[in-house]
C-alpha atoms as a PDB file:
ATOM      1  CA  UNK A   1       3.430  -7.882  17.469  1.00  0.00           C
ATOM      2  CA  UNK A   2       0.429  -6.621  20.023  1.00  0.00           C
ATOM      3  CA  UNK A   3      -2.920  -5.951  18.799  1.00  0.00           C
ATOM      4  CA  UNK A   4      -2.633  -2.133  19.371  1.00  0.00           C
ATOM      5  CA  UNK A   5       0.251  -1.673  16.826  1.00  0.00           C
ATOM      6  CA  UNK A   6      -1.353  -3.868  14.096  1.00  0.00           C
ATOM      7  CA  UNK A   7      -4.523  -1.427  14.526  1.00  0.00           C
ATOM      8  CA  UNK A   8      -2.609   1.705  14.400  1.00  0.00           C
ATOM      9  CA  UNK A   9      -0.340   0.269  11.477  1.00  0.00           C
ATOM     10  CA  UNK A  10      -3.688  -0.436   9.725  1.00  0.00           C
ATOM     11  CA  UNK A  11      -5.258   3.011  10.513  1.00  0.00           C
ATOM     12  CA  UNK A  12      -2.144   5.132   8.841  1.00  0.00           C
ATOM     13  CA  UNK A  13      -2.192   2.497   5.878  1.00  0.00           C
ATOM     14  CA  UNK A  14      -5.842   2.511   5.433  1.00  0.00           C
ATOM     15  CA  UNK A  15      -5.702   7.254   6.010  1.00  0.00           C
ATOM     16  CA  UNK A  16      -2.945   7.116   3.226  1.00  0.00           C
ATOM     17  CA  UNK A  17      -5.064   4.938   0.786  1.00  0.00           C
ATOM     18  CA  UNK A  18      -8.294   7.121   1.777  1.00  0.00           C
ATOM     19  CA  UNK A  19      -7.093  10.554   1.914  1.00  0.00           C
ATOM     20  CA  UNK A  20      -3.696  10.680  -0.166  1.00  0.00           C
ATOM     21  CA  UNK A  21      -4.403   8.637  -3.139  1.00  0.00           C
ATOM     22  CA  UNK A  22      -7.345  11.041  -4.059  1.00  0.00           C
ATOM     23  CA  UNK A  23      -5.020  14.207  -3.357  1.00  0.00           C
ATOM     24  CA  UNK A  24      -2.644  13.203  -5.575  1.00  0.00           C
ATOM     25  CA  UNK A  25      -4.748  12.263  -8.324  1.00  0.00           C
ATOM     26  CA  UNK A  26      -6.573  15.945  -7.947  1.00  0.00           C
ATOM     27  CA  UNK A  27      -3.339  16.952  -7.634  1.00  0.00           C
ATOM     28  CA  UNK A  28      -1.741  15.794 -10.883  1.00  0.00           C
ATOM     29  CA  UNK A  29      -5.551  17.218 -12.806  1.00  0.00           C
ATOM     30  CA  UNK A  30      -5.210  20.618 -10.916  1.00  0.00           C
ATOM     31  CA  UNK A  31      -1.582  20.549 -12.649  1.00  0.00           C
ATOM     32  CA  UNK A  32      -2.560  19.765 -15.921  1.00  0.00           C
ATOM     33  CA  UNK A  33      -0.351  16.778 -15.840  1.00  0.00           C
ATOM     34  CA  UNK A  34      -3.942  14.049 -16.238  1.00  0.00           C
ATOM     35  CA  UNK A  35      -6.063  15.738 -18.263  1.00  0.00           C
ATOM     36  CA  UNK A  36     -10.007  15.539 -16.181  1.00  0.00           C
ATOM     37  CA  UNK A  37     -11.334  13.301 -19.124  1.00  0.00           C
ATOM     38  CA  UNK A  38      -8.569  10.794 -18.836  1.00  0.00           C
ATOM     39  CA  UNK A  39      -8.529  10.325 -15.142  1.00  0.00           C
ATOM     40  CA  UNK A  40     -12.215  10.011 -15.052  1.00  0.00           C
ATOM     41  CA  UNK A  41     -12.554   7.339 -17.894  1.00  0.00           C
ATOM     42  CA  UNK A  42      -9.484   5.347 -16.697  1.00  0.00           C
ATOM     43  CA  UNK A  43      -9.181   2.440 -14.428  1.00  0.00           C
ATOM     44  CA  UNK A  44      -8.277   3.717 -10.893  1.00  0.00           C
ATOM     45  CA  UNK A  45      -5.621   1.178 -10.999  1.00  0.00           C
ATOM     46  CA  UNK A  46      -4.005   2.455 -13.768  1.00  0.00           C
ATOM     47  CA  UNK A  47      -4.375   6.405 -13.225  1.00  0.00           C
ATOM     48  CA  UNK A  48      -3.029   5.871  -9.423  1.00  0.00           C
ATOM     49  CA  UNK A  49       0.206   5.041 -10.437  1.00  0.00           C
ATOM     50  CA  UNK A  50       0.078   7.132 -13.325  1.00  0.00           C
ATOM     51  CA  UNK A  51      -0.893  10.504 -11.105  1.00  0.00           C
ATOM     52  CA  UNK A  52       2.560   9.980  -8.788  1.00  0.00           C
ATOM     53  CA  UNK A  53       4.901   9.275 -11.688  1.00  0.00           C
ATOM     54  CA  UNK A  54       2.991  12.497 -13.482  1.00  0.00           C
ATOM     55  CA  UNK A  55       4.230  14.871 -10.710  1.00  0.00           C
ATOM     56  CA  UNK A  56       6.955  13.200  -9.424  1.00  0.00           C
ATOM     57  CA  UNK A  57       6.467  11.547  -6.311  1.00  0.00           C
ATOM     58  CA  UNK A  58       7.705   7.493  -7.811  1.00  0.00           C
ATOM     59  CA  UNK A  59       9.188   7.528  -4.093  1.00  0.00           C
ATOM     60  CA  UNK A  60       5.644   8.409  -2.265  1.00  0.00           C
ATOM     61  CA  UNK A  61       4.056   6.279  -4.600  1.00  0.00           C
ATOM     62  CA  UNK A  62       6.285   3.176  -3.741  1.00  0.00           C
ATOM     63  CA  UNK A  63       5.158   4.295  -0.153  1.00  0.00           C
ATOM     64  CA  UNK A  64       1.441   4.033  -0.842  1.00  0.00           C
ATOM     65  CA  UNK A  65       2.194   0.852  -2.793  1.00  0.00           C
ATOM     66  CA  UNK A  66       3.943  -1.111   0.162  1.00  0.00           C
ATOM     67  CA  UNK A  67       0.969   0.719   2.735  1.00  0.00           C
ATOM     68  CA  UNK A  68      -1.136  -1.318   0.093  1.00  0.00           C
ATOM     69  CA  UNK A  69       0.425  -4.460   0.331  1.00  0.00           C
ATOM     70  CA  UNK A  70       0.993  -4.185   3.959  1.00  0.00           C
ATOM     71  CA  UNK A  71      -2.618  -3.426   4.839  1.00  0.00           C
ATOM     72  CA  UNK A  72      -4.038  -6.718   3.024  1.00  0.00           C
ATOM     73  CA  UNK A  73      -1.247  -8.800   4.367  1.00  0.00           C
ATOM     74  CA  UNK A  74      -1.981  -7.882   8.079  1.00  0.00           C
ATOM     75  CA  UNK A  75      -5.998  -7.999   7.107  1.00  0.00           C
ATOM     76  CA  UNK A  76      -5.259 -12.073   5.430  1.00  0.00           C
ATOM     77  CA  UNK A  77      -3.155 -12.596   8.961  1.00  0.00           C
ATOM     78  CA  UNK A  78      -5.876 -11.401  10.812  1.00  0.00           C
ATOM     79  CA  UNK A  79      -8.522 -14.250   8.906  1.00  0.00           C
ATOM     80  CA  UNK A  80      -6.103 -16.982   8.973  1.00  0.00           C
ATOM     81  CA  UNK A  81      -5.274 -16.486  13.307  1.00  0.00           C
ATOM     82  CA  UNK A  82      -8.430 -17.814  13.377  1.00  0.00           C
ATOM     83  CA  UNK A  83      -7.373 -20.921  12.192  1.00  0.00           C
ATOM     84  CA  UNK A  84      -4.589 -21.570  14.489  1.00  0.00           C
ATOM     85  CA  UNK A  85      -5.194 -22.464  17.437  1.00  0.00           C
ATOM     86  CA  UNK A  86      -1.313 -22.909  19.181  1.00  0.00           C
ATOM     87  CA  UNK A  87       0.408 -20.111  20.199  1.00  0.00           C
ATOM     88  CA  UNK A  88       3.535 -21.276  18.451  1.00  0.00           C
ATOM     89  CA  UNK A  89       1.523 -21.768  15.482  1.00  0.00           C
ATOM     90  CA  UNK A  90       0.585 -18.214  15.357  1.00  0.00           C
ATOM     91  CA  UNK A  91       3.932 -17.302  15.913  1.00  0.00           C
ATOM     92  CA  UNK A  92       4.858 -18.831  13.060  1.00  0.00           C
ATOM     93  CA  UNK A  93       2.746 -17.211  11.159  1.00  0.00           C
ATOM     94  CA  UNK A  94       2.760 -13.949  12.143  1.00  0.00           C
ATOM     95  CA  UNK A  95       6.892 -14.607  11.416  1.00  0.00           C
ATOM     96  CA  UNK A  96       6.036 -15.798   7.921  1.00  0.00           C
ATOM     97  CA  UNK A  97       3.295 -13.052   7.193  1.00  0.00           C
ATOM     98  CA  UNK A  98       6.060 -10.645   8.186  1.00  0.00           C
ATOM     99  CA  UNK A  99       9.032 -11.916   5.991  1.00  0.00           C
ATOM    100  CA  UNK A 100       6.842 -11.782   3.067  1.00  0.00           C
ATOM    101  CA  UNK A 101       5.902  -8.100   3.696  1.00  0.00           C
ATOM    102  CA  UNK A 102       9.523  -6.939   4.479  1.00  0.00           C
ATOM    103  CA  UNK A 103      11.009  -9.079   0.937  1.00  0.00           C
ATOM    104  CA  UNK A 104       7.554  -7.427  -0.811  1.00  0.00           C
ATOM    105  CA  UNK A 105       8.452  -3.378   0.765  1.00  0.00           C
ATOM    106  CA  UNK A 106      11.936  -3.900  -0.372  1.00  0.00           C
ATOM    107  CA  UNK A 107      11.187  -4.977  -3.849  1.00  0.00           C
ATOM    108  CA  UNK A 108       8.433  -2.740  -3.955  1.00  0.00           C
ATOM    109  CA  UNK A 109      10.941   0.525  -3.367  1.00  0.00           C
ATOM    110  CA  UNK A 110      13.627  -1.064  -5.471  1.00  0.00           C
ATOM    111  CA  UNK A 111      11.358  -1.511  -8.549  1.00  0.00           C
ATOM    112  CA  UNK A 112       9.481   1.681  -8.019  1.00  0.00           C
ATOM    113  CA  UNK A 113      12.450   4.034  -7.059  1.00  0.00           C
ATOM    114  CA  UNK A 114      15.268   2.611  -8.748  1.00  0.00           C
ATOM    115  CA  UNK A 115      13.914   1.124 -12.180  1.00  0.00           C
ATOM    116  CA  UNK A 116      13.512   3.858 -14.939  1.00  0.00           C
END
């Protein structure tokens, strides 16, 4: 994959986790669905998650998941290029990087879209 797709796939990742995670959240307390005190004293973690389910968006939030996953696998590929040194040696691993991220995106959607 060139450079210049990696960078834009890590600037939308990197927007959704900046700008739409904190939306939602002061989305689900404008709604009344997290009350202020809750989301406040809770692990960001835990309300995350919590917020999407609350006003039912378990698809976007299996979105923002795999934009999760996806933007610390492609960061980790990023460290360990500069390790390899052969081109087919990188090619490997930018082959192995990216079977792991499509098996994680479609478990990811399965579990979070599918499983009640």
């Amino acid at each position: 994959m060139r450079e210049s797709t990696d960078r834009l796939i890590l600037f939308v990742d990197a927007f959704i986790m900046i700008v739409g995670i904190p939306l939602v959240v002061a989305a689900a307390i404008a709604l009344g669905k997290i009350p202020l005190d809750r989301a406040l004293n809770t692990n960001p973690i835990v309300i995350i998650p919590y917020a999407f389910v609350k006003i039912g968006w378990g698809a976007i939030w299996a979105i923002v998941a795999l934009d999760w996953v996806m933007h610390g696998a492609l960061g980790i590929r990023r460290i360990l290029m500069e390790f390899v040194r052969t081109k087919q040696a990188q090619r490997l691993l930018e082959i192995l990087i990216w079977t792991i991220l499509i098996i994680t995106g479609i478990i990811t959607v399965y579990v979070l879209v599918f499983i009640p």
